[in-house]
PDB file of N, CA and C in Angstrom:
ATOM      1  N   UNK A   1       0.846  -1.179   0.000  1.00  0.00           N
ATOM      2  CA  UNK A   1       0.000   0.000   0.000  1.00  0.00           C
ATOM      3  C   UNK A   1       0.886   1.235   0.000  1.00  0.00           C
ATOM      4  N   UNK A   2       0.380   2.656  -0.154  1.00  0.00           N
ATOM      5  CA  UNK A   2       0.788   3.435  -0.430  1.00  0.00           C
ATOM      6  C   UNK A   2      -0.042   4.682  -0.355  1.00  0.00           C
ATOM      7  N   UNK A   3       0.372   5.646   1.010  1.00  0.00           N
ATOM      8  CA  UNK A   3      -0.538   6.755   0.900  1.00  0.00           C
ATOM      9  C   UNK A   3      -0.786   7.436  -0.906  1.00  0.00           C
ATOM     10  N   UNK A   4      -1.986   8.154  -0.763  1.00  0.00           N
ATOM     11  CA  UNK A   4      -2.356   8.226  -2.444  1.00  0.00           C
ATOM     12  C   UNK A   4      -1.322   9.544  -2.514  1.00  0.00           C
ATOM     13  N   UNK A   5      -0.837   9.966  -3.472  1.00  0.00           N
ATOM     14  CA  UNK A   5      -0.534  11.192  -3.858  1.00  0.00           C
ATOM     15  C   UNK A   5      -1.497  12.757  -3.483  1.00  0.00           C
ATOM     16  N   UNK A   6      -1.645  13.585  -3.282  1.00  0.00           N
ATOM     17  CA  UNK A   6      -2.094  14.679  -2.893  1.00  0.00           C
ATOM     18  C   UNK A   6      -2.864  15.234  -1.853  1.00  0.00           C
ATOM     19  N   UNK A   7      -2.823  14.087  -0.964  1.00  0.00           N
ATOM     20  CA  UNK A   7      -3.489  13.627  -0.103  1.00  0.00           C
ATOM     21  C   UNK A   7      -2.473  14.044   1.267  1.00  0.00           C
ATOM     22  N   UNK A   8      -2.308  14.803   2.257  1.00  0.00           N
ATOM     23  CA  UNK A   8      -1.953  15.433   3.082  1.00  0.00           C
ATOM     24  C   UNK A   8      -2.787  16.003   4.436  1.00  0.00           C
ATOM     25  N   UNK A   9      -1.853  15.261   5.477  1.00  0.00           N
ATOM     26  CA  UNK A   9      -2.407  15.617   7.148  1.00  0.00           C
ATOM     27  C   UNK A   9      -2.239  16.772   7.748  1.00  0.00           C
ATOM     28  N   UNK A  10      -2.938  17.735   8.292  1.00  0.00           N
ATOM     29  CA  UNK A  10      -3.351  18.848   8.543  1.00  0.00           C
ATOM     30  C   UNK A  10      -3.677  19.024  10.048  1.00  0.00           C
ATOM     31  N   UNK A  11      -3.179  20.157  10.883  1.00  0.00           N
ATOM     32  CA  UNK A  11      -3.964  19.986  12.098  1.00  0.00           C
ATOM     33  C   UNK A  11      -4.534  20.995  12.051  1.00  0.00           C
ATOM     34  N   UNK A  12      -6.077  21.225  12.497  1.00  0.00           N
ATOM     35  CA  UNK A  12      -6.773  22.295  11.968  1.00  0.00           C
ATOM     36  C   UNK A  12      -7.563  22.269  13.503  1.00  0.00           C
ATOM     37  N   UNK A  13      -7.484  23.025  14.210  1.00  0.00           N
ATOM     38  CA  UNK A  13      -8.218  23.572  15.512  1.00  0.00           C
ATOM     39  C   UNK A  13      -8.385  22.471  16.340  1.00  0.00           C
ATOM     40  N   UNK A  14      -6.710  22.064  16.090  1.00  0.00           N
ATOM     41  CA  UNK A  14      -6.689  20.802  17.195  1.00  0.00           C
ATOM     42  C   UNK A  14      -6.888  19.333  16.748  1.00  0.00           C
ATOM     43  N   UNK A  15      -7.740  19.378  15.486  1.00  0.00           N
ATOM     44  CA  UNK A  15      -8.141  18.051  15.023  1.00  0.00           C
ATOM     45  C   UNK A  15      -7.267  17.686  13.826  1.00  0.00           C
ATOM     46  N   UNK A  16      -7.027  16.730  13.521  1.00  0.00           N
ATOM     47  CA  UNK A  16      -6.338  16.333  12.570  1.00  0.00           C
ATOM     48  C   UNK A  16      -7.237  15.348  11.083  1.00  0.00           C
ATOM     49  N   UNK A  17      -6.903  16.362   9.995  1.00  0.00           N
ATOM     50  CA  UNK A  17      -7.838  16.133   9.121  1.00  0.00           C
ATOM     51  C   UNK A  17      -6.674  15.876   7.772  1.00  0.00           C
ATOM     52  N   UNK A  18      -7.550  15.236   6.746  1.00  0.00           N
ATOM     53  CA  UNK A  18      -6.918  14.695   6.084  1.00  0.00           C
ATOM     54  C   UNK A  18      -7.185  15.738   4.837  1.00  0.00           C
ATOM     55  N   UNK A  19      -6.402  16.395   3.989  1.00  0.00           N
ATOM     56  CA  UNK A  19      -6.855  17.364   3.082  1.00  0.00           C
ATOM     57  C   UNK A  19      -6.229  16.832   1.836  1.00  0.00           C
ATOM     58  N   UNK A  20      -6.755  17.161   1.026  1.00  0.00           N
ATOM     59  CA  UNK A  20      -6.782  16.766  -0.601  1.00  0.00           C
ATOM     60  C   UNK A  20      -6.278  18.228  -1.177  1.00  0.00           C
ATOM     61  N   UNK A  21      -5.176  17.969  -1.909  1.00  0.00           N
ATOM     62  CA  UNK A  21      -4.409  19.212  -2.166  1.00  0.00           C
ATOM     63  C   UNK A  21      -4.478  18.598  -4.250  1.00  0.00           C
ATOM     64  N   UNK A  22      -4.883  20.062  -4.716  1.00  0.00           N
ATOM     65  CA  UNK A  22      -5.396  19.813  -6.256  1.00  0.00           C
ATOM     66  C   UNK A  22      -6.101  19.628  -6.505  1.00  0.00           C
ATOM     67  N   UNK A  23      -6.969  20.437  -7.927  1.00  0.00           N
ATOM     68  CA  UNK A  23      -8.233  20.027  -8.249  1.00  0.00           C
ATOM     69  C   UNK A  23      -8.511  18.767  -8.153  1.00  0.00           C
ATOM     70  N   UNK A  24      -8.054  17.714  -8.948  1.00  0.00           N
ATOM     71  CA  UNK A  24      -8.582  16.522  -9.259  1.00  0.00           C
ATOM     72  C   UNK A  24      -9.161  15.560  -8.008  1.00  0.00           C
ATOM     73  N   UNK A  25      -8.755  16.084  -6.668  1.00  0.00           N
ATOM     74  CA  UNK A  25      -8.756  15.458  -5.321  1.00  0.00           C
ATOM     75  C   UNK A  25      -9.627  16.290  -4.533  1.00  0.00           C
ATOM     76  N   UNK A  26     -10.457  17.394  -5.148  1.00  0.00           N
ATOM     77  CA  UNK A  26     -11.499  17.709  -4.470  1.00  0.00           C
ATOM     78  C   UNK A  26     -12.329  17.639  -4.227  1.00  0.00           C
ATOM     79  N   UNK A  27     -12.959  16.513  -2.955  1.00  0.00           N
ATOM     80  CA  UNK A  27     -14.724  16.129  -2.800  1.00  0.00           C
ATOM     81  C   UNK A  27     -14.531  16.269  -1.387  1.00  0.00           C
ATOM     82  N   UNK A  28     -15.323  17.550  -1.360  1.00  0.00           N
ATOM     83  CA  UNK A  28     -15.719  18.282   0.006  1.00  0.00           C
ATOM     84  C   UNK A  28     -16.673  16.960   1.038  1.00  0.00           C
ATOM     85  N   UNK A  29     -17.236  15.913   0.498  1.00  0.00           N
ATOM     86  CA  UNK A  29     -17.989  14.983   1.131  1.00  0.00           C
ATOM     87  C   UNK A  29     -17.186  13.703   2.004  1.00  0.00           C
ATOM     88  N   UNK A  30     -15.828  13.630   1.118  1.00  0.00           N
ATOM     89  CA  UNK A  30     -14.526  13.148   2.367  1.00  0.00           C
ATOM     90  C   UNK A  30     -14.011  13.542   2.796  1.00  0.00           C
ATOM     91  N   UNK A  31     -14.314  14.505   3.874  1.00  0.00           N
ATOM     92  CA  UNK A  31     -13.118  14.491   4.948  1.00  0.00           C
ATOM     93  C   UNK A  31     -13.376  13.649   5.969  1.00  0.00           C
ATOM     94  N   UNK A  32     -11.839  13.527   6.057  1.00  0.00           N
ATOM     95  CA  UNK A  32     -11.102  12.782   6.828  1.00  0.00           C
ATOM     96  C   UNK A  32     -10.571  13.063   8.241  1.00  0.00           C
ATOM     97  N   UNK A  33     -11.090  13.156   8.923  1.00  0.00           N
ATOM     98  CA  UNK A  33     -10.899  12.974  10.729  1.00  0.00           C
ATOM     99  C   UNK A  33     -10.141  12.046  10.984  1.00  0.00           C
ATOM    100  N   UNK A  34      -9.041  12.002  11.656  1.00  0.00           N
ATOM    101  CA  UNK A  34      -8.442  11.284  12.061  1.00  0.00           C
ATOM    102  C   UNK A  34      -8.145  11.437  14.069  1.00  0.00           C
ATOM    103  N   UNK A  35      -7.723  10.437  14.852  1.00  0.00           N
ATOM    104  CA  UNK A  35      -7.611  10.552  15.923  1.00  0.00           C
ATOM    105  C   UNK A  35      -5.729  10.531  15.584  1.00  0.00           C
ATOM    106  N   UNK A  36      -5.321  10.917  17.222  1.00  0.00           N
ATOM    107  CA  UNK A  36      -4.088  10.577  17.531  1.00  0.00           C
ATOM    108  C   UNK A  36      -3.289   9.282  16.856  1.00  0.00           C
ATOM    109  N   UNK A  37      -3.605   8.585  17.043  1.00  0.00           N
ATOM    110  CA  UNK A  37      -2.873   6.923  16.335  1.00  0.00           C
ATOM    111  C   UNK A  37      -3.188   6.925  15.386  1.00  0.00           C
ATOM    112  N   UNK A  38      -4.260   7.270  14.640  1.00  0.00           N
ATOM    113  CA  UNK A  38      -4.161   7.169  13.025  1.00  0.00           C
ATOM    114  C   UNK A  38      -3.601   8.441  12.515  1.00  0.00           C
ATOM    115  N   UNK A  39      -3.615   9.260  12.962  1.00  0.00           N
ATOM    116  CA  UNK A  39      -2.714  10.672  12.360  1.00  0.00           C
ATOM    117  C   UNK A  39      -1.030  10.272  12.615  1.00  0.00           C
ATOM    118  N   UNK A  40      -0.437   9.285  13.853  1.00  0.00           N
ATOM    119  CA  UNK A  40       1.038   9.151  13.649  1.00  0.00           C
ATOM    120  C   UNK A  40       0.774   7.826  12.686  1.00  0.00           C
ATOM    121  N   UNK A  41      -0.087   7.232  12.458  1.00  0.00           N
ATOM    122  CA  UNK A  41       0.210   6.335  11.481  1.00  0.00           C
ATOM    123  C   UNK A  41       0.637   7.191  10.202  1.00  0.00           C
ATOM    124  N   UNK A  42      -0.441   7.574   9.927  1.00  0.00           N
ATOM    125  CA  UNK A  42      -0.131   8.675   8.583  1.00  0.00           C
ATOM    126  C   UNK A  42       1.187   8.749   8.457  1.00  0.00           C
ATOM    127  N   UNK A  43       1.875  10.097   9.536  1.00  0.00           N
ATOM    128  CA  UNK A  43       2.626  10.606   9.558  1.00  0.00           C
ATOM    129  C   UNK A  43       3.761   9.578   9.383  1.00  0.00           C
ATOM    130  N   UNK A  44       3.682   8.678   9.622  1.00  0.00           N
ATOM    131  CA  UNK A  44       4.956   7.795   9.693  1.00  0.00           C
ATOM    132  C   UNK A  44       4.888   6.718   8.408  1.00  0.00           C
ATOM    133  N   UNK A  45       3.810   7.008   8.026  1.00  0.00           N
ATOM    134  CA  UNK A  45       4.049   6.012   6.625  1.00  0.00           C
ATOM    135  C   UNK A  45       3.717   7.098   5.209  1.00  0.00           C
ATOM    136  N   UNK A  46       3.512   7.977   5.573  1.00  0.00           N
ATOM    137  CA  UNK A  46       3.192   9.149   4.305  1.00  0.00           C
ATOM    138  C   UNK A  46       4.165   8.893   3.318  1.00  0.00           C
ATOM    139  N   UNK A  47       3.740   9.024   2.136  1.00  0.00           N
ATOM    140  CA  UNK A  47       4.731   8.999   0.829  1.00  0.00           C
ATOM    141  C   UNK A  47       5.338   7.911   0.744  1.00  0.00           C
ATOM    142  N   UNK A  48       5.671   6.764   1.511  1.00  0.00           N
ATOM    143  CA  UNK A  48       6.122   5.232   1.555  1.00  0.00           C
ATOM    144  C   UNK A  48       5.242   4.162   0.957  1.00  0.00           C
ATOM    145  N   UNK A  49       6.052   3.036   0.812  1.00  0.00           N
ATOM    146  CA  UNK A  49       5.043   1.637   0.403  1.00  0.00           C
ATOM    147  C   UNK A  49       5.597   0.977   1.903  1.00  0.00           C
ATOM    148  N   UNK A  50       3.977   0.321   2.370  1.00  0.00           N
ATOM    149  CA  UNK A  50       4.035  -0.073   3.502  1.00  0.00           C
ATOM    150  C   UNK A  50       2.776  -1.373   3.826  1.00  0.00           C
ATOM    151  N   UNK A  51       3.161  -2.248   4.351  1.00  0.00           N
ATOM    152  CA  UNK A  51       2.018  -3.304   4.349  1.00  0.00           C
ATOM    153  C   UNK A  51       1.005  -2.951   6.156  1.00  0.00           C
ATOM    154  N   UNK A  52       0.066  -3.950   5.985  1.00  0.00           N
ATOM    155  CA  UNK A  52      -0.823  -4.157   7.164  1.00  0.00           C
ATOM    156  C   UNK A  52       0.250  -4.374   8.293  1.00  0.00           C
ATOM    157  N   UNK A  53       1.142  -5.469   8.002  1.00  0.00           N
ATOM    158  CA  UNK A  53       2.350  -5.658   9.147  1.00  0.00           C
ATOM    159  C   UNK A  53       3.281  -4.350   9.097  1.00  0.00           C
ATOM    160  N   UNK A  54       4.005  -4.008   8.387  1.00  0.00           N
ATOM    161  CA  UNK A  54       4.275  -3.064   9.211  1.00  0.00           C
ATOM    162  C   UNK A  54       3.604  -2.101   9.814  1.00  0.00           C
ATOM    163  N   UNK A  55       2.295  -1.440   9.875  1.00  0.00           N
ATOM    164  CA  UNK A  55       1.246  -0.844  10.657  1.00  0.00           C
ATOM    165  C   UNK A  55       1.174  -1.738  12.014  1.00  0.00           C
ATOM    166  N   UNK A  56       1.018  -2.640  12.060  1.00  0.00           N
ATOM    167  CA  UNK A  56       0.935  -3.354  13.245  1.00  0.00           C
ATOM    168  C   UNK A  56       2.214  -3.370  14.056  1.00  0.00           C
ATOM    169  N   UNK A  57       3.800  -3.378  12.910  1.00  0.00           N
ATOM    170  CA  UNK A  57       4.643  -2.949  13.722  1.00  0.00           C
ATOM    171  C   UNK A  57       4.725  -1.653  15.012  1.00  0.00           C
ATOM    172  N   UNK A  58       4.410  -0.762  13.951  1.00  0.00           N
ATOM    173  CA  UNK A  58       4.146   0.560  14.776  1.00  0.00           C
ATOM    174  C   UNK A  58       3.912   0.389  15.763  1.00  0.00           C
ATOM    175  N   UNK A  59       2.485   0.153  15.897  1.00  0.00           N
ATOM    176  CA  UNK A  59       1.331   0.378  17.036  1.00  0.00           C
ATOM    177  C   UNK A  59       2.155  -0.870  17.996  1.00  0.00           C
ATOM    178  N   UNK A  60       2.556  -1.913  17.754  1.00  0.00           N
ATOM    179  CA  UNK A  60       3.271  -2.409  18.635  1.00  0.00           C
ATOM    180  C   UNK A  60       4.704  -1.907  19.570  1.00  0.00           C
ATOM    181  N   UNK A  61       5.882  -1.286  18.748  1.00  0.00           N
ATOM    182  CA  UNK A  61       6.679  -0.278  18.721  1.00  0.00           C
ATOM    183  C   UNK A  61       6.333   0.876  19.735  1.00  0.00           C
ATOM    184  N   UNK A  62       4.901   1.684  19.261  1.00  0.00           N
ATOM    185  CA  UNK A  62       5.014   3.043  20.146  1.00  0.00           C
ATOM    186  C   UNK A  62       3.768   3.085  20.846  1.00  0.00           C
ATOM    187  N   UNK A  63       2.831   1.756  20.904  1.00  0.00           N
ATOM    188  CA  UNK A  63       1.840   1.968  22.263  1.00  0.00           C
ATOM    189  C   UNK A  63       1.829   0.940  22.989  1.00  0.00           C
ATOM    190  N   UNK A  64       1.338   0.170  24.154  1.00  0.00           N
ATOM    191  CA  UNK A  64       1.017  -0.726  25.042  1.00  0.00           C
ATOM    192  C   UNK A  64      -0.393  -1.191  24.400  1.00  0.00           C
ATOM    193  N   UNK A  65       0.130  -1.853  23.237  1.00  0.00           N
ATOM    194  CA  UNK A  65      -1.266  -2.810  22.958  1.00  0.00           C
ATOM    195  C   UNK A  65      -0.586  -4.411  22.512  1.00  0.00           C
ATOM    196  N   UNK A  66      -1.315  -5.229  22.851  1.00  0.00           N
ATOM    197  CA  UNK A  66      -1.456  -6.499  22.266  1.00  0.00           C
ATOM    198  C   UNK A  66      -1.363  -6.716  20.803  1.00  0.00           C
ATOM    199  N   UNK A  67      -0.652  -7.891  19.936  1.00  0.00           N
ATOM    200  CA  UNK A  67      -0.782  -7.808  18.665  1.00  0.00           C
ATOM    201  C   UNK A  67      -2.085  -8.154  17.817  1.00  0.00           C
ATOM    202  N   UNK A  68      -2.422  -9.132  18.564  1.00  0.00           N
ATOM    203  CA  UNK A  68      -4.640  -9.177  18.296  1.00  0.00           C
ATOM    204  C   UNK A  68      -4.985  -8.142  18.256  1.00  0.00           C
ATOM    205  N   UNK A  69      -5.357  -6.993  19.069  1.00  0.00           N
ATOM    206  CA  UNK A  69      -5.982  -5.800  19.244  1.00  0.00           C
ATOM    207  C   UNK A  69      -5.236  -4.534  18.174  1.00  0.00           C
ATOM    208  N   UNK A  70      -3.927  -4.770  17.905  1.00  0.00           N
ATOM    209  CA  UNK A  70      -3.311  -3.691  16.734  1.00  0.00           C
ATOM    210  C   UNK A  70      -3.933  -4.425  15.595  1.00  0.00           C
ATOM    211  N   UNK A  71      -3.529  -5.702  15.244  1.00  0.00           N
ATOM    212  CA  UNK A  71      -4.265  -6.274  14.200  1.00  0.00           C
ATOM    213  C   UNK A  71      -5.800  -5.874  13.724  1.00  0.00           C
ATOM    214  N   UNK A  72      -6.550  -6.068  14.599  1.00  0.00           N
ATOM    215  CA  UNK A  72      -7.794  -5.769  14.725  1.00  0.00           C
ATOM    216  C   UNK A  72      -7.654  -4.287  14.033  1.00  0.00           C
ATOM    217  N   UNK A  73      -7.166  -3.108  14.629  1.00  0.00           N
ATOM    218  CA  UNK A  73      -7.075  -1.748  14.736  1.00  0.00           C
ATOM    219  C   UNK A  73      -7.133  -1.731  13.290  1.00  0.00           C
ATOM    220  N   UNK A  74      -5.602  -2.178  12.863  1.00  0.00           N
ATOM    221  CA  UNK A  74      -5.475  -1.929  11.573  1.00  0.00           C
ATOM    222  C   UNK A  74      -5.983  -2.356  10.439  1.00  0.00           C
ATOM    223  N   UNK A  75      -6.493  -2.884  10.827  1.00  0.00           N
ATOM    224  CA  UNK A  75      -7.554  -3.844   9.988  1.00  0.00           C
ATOM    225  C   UNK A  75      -8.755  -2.974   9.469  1.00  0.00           C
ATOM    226  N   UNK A  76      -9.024  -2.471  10.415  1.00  0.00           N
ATOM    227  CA  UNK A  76     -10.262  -0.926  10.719  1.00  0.00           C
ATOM    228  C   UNK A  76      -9.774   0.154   9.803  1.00  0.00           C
ATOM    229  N   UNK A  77      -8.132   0.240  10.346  1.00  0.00           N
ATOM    230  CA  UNK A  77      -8.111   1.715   9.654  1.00  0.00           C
ATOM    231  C   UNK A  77      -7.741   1.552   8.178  1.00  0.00           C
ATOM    232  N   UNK A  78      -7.097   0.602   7.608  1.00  0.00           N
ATOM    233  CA  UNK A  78      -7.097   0.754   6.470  1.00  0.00           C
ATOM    234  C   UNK A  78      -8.434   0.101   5.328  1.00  0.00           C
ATOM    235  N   UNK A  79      -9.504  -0.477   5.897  1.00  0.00           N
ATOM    236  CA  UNK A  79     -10.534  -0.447   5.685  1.00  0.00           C
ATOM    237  C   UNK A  79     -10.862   1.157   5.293  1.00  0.00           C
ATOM    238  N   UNK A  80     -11.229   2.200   6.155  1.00  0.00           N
ATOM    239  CA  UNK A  80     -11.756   2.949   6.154  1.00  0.00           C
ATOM    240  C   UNK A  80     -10.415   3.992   4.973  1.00  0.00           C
ATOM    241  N   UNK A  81      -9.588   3.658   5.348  1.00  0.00           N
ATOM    242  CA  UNK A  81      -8.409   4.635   4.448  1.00  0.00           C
ATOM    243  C   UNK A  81      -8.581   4.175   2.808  1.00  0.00           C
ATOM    244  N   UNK A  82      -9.099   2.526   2.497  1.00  0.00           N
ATOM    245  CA  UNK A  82      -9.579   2.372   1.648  1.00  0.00           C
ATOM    246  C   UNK A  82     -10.634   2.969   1.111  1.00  0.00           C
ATOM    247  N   UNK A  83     -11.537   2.936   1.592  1.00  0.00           N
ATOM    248  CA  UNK A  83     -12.881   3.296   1.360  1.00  0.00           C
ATOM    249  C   UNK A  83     -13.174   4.993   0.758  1.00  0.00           C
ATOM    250  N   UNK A  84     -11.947   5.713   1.808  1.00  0.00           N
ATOM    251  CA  UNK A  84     -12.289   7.071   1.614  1.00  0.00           C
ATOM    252  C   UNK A  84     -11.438   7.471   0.202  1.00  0.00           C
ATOM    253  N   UNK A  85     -10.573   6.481  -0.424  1.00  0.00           N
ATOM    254  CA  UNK A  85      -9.699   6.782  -1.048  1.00  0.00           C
ATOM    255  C   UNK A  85      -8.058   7.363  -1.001  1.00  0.00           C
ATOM    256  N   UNK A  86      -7.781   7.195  -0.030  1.00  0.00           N
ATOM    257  CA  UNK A  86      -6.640   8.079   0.603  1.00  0.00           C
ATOM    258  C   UNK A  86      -5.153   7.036   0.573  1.00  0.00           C
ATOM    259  N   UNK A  87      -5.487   5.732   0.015  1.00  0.00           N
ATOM    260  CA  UNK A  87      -4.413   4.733  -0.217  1.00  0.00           C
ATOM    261  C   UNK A  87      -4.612   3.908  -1.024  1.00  0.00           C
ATOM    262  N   UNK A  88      -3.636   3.846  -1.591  1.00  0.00           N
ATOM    263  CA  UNK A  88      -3.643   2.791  -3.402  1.00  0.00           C
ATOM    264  C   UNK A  88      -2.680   1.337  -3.139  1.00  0.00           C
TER     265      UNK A  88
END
């Protein structure tokens, strides 16, 4: 996988949102909210090719979770990172 191209994390009044930079990437109907752990995910895999395991590395790496429960996590978020379009 691979964050998409023009596609850029933003902190905007505290919240961290996902913004679409260029015409061709403008649909005001996805934005993207992100929490704390999925915004350092971002941040740490932006512009890289990166699999489900290494995401699970991370979250294993820099929080106190179980590898079932990161699994699970990530499982969620790139579901939804799919869905919104934001990774190819």
């Amino acid at each position: 996988m691979k964050t998409k191209t023009g596609f850029h994390l933003r902190s905007v009044l505290g919240e961290h949102i996902i913004v679409a930079e260029g015409v061709e990437n403008i649909d005001f109907s996805k934005i993207i909210s992100m929490n704390e752990t999925a915004a350092a995910l971002w941040k740490n895999f932006e512009g890289k090719t990166f699999t489900q395991d290494d995401m699970v590395s991370f979250l294993l790496d820099e929080y106190e979770v179980d590898e079932a429960t990161a699994r699970n996590d990530i499982q969620a978020i790139v579901d939804q990172w799919t869905d919104a379009g934001i990774i190819e």
